[in-house]
Protein backbone atom coordinates (compact mmCIF):
# COMPACT_ATOMS: atom_id res chain seq x y z
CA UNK A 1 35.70 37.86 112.87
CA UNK A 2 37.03 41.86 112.51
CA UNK A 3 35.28 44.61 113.12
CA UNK A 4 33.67 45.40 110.23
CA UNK A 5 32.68 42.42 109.34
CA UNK A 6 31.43 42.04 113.02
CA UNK A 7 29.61 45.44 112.40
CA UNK A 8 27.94 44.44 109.04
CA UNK A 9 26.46 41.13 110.56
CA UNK A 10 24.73 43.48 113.31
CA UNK A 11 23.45 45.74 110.37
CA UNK A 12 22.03 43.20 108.52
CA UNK A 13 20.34 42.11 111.81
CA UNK A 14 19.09 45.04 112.49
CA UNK A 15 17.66 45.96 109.03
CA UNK A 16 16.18 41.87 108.89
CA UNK A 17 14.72 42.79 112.37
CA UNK A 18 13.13 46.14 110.87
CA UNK A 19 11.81 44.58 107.97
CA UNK A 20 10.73 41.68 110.04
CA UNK A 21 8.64 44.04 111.85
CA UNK A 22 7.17 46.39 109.29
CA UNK A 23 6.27 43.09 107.34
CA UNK A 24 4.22 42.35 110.93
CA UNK A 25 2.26 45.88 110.99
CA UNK A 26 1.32 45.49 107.74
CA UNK A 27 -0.27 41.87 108.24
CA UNK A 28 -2.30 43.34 110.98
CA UNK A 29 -3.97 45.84 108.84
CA UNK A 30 -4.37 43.30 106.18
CA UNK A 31 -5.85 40.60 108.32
CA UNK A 32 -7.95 42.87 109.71
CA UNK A 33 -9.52 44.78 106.38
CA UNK A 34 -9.13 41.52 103.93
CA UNK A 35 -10.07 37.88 106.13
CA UNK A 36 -11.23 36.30 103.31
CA UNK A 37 -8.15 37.04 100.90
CA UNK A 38 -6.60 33.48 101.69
CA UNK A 39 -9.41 31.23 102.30
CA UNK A 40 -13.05 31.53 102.53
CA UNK A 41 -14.91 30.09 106.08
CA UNK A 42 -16.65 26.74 105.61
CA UNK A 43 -18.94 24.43 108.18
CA UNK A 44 -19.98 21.05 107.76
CA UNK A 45 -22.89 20.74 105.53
CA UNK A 46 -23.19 24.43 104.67
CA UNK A 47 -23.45 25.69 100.83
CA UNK A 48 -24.05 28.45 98.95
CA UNK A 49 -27.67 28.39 97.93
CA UNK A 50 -29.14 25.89 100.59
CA UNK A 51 -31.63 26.96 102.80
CA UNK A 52 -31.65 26.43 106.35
CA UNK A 53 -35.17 25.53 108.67
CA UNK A 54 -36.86 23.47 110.81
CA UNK A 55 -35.54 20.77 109.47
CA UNK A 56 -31.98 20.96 109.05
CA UNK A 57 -31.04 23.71 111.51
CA UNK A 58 -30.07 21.69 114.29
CA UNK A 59 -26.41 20.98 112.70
CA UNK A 60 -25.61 24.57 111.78
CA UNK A 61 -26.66 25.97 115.64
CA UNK A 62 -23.15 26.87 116.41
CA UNK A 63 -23.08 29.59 113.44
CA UNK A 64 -26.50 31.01 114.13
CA UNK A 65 -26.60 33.40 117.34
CA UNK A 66 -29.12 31.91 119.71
CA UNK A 67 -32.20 34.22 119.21
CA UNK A 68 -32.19 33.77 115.49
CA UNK A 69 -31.63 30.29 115.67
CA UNK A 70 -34.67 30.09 118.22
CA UNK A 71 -36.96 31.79 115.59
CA UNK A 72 -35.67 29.36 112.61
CA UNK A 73 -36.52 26.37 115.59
CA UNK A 74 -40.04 27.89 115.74
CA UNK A 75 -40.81 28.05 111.95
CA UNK A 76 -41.11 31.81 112.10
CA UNK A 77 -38.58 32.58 109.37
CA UNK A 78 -35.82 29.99 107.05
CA UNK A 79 -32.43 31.30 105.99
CA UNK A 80 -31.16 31.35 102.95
CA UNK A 81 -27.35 30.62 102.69
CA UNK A 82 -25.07 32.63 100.13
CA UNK A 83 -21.29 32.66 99.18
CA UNK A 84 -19.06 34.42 101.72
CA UNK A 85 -17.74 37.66 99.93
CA UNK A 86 -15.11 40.61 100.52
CA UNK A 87 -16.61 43.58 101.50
CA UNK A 88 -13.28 46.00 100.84
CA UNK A 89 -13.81 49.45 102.34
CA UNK A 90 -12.18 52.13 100.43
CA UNK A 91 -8.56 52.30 100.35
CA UNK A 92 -7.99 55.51 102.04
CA UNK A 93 -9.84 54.52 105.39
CA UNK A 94 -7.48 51.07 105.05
CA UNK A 95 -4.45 53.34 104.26
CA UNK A 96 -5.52 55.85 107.05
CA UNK A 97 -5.21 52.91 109.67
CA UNK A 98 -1.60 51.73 108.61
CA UNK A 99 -0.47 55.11 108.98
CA UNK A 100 -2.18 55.41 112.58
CA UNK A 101 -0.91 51.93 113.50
CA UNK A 102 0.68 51.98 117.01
CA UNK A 103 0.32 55.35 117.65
CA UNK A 104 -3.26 54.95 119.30
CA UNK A 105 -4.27 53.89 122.93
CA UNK A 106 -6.78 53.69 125.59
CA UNK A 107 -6.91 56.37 128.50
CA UNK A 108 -7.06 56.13 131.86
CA UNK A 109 -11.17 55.30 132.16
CA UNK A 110 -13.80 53.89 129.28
CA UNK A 111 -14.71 56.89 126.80
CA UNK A 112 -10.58 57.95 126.92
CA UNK A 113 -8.66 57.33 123.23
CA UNK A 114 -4.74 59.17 122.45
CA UNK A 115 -3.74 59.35 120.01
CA UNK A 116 -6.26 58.43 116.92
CA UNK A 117 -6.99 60.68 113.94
CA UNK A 118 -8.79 58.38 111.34
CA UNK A 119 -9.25 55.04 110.61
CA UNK A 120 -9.49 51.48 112.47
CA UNK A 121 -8.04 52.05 116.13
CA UNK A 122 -7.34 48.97 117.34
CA UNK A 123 -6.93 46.56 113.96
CA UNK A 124 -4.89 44.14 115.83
CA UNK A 125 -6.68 40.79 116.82
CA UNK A 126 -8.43 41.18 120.09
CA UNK A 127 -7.02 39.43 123.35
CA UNK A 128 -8.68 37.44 125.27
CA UNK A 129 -6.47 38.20 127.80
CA UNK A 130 -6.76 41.50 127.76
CA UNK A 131 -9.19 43.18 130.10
CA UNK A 132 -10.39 46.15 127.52
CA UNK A 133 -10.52 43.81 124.28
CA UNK A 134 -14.11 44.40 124.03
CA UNK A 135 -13.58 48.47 124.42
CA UNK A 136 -10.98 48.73 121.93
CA UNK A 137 -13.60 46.92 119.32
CA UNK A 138 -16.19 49.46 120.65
CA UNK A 139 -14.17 51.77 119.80
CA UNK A 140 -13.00 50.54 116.08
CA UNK A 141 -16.95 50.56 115.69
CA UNK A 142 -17.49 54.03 116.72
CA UNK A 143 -14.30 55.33 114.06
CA UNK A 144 -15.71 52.64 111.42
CA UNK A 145 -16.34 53.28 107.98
CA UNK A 146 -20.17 52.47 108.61
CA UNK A 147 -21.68 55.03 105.84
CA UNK A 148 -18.44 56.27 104.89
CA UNK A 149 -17.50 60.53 105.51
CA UNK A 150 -21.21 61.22 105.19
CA UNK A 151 -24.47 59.48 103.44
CA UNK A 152 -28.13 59.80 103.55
CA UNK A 153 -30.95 57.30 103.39
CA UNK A 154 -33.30 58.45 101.26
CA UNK A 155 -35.94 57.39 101.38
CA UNK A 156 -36.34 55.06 104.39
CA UNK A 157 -39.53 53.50 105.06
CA UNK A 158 -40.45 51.78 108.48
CA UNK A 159 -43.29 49.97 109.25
CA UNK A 160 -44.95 48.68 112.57
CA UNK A 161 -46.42 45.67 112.29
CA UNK A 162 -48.67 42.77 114.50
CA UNK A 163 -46.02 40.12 114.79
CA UNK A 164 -49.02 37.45 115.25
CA UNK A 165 -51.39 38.25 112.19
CA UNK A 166 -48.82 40.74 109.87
CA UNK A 167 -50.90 43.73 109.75
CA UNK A 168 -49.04 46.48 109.23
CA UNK A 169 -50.51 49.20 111.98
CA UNK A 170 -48.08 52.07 110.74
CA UNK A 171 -46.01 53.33 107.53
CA UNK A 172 -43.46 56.39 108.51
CA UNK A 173 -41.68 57.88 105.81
CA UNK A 174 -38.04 59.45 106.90
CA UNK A 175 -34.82 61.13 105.23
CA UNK A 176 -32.07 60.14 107.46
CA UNK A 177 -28.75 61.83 106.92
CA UNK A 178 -25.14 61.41 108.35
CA UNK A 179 -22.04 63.17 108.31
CA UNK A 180 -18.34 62.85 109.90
CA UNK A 181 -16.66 66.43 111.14
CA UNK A 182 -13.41 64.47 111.57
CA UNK A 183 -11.49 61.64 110.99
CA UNK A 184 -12.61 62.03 107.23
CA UNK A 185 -10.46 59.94 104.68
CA UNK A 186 -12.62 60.39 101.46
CA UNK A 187 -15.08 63.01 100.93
CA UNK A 188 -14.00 66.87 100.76
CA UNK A 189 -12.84 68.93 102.97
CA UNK A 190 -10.57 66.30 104.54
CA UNK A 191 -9.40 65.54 107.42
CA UNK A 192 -12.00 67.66 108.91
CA UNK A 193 -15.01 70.27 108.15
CA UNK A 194 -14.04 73.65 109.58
CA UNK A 195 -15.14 75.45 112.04
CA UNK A 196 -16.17 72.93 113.74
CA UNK A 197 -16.55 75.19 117.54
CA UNK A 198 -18.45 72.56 118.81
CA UNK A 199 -15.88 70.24 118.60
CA UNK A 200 -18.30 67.53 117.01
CA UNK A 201 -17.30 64.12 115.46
CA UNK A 202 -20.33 62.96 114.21
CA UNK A 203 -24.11 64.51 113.22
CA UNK A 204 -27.47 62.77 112.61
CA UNK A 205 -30.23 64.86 111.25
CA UNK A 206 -33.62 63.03 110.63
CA UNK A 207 -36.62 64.30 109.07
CA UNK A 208 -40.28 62.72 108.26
CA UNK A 209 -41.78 62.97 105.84
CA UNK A 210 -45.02 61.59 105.93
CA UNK A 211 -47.98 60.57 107.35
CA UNK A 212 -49.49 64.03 108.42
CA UNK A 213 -49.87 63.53 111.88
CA UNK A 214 -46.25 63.62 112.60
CA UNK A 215 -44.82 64.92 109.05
CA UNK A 216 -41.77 67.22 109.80
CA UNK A 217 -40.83 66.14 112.96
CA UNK A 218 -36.99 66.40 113.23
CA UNK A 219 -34.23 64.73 115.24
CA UNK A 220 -30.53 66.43 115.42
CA UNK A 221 -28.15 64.68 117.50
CA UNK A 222 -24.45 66.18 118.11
CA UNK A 223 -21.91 63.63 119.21
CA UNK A 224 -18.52 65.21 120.72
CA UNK A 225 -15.04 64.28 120.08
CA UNK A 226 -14.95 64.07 123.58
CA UNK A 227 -17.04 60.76 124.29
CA UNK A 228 -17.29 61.89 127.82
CA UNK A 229 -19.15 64.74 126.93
CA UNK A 230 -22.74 64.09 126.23
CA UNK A 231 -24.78 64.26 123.16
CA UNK A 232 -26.70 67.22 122.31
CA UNK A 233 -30.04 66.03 120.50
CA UNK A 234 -33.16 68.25 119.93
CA UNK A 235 -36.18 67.04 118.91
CA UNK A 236 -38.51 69.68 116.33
CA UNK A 237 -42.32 68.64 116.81
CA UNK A 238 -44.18 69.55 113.76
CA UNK A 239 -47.43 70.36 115.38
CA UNK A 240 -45.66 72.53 117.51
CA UNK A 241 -43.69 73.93 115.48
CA UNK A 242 -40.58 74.30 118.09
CA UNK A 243 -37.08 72.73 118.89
CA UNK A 244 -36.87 71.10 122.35
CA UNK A 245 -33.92 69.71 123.82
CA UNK A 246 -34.12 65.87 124.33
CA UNK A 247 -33.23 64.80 128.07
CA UNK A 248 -30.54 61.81 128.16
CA UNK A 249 -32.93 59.38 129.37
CA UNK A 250 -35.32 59.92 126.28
CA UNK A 251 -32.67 58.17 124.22
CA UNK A 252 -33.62 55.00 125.82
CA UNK A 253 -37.76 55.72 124.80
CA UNK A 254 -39.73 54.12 122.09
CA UNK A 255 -38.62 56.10 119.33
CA UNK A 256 -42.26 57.80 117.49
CA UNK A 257 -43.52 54.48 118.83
CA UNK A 258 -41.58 51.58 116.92
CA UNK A 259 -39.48 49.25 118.62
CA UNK A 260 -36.56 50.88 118.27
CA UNK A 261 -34.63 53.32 120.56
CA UNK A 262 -32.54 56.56 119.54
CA UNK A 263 -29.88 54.25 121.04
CA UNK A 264 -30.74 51.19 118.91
CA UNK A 265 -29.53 53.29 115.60
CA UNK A 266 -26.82 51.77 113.39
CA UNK A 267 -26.68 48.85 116.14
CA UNK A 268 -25.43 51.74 118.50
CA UNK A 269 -26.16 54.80 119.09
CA UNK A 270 -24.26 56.28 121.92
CA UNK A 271 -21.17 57.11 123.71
CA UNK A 272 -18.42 54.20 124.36
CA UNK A 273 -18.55 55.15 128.00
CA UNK A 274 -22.14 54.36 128.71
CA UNK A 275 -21.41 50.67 128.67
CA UNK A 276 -19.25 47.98 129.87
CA UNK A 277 -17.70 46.31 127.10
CA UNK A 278 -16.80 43.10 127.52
CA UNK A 279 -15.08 40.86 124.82
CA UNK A 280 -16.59 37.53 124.93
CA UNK A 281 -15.20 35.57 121.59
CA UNK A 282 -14.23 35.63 117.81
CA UNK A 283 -16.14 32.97 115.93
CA UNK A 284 -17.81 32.26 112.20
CA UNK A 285 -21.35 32.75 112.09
CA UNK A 286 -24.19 33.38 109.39
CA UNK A 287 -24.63 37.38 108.89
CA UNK A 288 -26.92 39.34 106.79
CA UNK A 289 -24.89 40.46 104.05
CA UNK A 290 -25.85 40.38 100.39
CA UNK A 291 -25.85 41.78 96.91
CA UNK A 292 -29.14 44.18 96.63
CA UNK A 293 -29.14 44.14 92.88
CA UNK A 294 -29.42 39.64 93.34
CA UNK A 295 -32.53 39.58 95.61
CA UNK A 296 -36.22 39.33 94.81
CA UNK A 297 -36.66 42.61 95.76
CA UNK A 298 -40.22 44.44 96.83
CA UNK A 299 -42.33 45.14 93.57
CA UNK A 300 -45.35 46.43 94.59
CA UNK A 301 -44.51 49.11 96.98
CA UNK A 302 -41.84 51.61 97.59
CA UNK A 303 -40.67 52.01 93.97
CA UNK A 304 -38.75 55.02 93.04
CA UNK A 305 -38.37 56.78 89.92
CA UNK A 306 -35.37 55.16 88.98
CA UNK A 307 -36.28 52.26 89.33
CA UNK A 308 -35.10 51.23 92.57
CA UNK A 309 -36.89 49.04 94.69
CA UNK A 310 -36.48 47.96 98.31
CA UNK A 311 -35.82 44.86 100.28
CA UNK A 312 -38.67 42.65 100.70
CA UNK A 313 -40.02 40.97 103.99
CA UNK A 314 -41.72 37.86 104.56
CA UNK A 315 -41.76 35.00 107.48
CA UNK A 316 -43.72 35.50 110.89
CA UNK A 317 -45.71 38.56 111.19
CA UNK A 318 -43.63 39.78 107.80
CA UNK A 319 -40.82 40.42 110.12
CA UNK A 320 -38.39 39.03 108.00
CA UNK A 321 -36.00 40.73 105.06
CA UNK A 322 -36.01 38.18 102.19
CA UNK A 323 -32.03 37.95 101.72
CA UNK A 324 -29.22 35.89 101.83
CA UNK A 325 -26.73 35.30 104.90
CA UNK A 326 -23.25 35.14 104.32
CA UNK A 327 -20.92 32.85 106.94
CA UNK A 328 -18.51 35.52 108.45
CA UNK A 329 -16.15 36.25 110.84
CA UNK A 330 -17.45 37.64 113.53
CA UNK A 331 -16.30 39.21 117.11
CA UNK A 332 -18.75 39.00 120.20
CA UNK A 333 -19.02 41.43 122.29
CA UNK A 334 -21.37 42.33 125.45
CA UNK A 335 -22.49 46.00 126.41
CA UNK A 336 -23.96 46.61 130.10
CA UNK A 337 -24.88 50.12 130.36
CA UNK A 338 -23.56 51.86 133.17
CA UNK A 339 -26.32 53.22 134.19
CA UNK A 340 -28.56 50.85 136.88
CA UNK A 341 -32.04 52.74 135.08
CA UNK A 342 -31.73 51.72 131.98
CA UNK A 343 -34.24 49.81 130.35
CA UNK A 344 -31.74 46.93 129.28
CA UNK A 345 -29.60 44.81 131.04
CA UNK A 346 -27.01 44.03 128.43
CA UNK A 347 -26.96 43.51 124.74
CA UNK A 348 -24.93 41.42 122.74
CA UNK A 349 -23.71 42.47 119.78
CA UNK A 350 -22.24 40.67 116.87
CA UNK A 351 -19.68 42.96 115.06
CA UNK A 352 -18.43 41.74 112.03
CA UNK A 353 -14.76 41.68 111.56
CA UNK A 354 -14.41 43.07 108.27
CA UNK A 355 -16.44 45.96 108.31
CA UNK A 356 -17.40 46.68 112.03
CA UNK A 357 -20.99 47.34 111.13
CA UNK A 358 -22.77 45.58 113.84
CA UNK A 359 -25.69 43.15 111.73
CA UNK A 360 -26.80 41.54 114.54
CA UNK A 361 -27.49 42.85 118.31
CA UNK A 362 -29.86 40.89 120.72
CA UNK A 363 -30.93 42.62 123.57
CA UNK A 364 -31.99 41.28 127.18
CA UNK A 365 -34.11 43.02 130.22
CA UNK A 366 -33.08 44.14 133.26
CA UNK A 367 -34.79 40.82 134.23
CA UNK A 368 -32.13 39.00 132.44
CA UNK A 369 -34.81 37.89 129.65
CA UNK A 370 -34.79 37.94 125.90
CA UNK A 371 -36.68 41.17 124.93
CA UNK A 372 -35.63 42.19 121.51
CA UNK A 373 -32.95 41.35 118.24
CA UNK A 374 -32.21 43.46 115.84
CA UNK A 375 -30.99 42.66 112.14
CA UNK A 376 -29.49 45.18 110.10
CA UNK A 377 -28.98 43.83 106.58
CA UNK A 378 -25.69 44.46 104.71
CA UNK A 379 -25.02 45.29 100.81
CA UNK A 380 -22.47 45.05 98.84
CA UNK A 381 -22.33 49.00 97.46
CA UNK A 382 -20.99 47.27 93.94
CA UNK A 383 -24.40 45.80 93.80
CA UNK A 384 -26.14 48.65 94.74
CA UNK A 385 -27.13 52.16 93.42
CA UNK A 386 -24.78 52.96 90.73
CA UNK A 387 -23.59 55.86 92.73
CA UNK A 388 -22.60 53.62 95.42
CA UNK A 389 -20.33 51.44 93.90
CA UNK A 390 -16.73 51.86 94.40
CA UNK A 391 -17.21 53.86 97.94
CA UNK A 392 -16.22 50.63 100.16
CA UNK A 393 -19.44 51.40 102.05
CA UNK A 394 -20.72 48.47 103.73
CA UNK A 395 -24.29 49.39 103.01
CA UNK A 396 -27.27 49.50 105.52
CA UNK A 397 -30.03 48.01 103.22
CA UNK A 398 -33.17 46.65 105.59
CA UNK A 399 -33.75 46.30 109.16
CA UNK A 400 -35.79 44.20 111.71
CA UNK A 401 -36.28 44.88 115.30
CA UNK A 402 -38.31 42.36 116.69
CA UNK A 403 -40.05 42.81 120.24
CA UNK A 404 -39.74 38.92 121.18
CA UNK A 405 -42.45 39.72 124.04
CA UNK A 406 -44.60 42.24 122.80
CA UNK A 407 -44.95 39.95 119.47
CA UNK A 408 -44.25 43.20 117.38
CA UNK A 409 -41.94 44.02 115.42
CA UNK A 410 -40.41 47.55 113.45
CA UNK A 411 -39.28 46.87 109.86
CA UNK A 412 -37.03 49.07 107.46
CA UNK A 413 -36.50 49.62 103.97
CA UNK A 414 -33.56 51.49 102.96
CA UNK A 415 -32.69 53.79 99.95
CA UNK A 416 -28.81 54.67 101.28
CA UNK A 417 -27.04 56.70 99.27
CA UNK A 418 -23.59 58.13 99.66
CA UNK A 419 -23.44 61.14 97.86
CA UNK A 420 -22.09 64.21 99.83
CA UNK A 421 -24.41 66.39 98.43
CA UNK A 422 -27.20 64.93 100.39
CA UNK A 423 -26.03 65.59 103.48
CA UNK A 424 -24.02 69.07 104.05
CA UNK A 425 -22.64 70.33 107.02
CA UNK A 426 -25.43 73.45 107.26
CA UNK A 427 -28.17 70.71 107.96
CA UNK A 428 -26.81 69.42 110.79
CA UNK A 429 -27.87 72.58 113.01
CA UNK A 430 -30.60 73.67 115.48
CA UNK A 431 -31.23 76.87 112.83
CA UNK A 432 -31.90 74.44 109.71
CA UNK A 433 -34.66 72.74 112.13
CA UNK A 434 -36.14 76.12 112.55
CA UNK A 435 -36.06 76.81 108.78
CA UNK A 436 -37.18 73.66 107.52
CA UNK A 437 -40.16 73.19 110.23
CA UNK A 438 -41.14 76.63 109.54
């Protein structure tokens, strides 16, 4: 062999090697965003369209996460099984992680990231082996795509209700509104709203509506870029008609009284570096997600102009949305909060792999016991609101937190919209409090 020959052969080497290896970064990002492109998950004796209780639920126990199953066991709610379907964010956060791919890592301590400047983090497959698996899917939850550059619900209804008889003690009315400062792939001004002195990543303004005993009061919260920097959240009281600075530990209080936490929002509400993530599996199990626009939806109450009408609840105590469950893949992952005071031992969350909304998250005592779960159902936002279809938003669509030993339970119905005129960047601020409660 002469030396050019010799020096083509390592050329085409290298260039097989390089393709080779661009042809492996791009099956990351597609085997993270599209699982179900090749095959669809199956289980023994599971269909589309079967329903799963008392009766039958023993076989499918290892796709049902053990509180739920333990409620199906009890005859407090059945499940109703649909077909397993793609839910495809939008392109640009898919296209925003191939171009970010490599190029982001952990720091030094929890609540450190280099390096990322939209989309998935970590889209590679966790490891088992590895010791910060479950931070690095913390993380790809935190960036997710989980109501898109910004969205609003409007309007979301929660009711508190007497797990043992169904009364429903309490309806609040809210508008709930989100918004992204950076890492913004889709919504104008992208990649970032500017100024942004704070050096904020994400807002949460909430407002309610109604009844008249607490109608107006607000909730801000400010989370940094910086996740070791803590929230700012202020709290506007409408019978007081003033803004007061919420102290860290109130995030962990019985939010207006439900069952829910400021921390419990979205599945998570907080900073990556208040917990201990651990990463304890990947697995297929049954998940909340559904077409809106297929259900028997909720006739008699919460109808909107338009015509659009709310998930519907039903089993024990009416504790229960009325949808379909979708077999998934799923990653398990535990959070211990860092802090020996808080109210919870540990929660397990189930993220789902596709999306990284978290659907399911049960949460234990600093006893070790089983205190509450907490469904968030999932639509499909091409069976949604017409304005929703098309913006890859996996959408929050109904919610149950159950208190397993207070019997009671908070329940949400969900108007989500993403429209970016809902929620601008001047509501997110201690001055449109003011304004608005005034």
């Amino acid at each position: 062999m002469n030396n050019k020959t010799l020096t083509r052969c390592t050329l085409a080497l290298g260039l097989a090697a390089t393709l080779g290896s661009s042809q492996a970064l791009a099956d990351v990002v597609d085997n993270s965003f599209y699982p179900y492109r090749d095959s669809q998950p199956s289980h023994p004796g599971l269909s589309a369209g079967m329903t799963i209780n008392q009766g039958n639920v023993a076989q499918f126990k290892d796709i049902i996460d053990p509180a739920f199953l333990s409620f199906i066991e009890q005859g407090w709610v059945e499940l109703t099984v649909g077909q397993t379907s793609s839910f495809d964010l939008h392109p640009n956060y898919v296209e925003a992680t191939r171009a970010g791919l490599g190029q982001v890592s952990l720091g030094a301590k929890p609540g450190e990231i280099n390096g990322w400047q939209a989309g998935r983090p970590f889209p590679e497959e966790p490891d088992a082996n590895d010791p910060r698996a479950g931070e690095k899917l913390a993380w790809n939850y935190k960036y997710g795509y989980n109501w898109g550059d910004s969205a609003a619900i409007m309007p979301f209804y929660w009711k508190y209700r007497d797990m043992n008889n169904g009364r429903v003690e309490r309806t609040i009315k809210f508008n709930f509104h989100f918004l992204n400062f950076t890492g913004r792939v889709n919504q104008e001004p992208k990649p970032a709203i500017t100024p942004n002195p704070s050096e904020l990543f994400r807002g949460i303004y909430v407002q309610v509506l109604e009844p008249h005993d607490v109608r107006n009061t607000q909730l801000l919260i400010h989370r940094a870029m910086d996740d070791l920097k803590r929230d700012n959240s202020w709290l506007y009281l409408g019978f007081q008609r003033r803004v007061r600075r919420l102290a860290t530990g109130q995030v962990t209080d019985a939010f207006l009284g439900s069952d829910l936490m400021i921390e419990d929002f979205e599945g998570y509400n907080g900073r990556i570096s208040d917990m201990n993530w651990s990463y304890k599996g990947t697995r297929y199990m049954l998940m909340p997600f559904y077409n809106h626009n297929d259900l028997q939806l909720d006739s008699e109450t919460h109808s909107d102009s338009d015509g659009y009408q709310v998930v519907a609840f039903g089993g024990q105590g009416g504790c229960f949305p009325n949808i379909t469950w979708q077999l998934r893949k799923v990653y398990e992952v535990e959070a211990e909060p860092v802090d020996g005071s808080h109210p919870l031992a540990k929660r397990t969350h189930y993220m789902d792999a596709q999306t990284f909304t978290i659907p399911r998250t049960v949460a234990y005592d600093r006893r070790g016991s089983l205190w509450k779960t907490f469904t968030i159902g999932q639509a499909h936002p091409d069976h949604h609101l017409p304005k929703n279809k098309g913006s890859g938003v996996s959408i929050d669509d109904s919610f149950s937190m159950i208190d397993v030993q207070a019997m009671h339970c908070t329940t949400g119905q969900f108007k989500g919209q993403v429209d970016p005129s809902l929620s601008t960047p001047e509501m997110f601020s201690v001055q449109h409090m003011r304004a608005t409660g005034n």
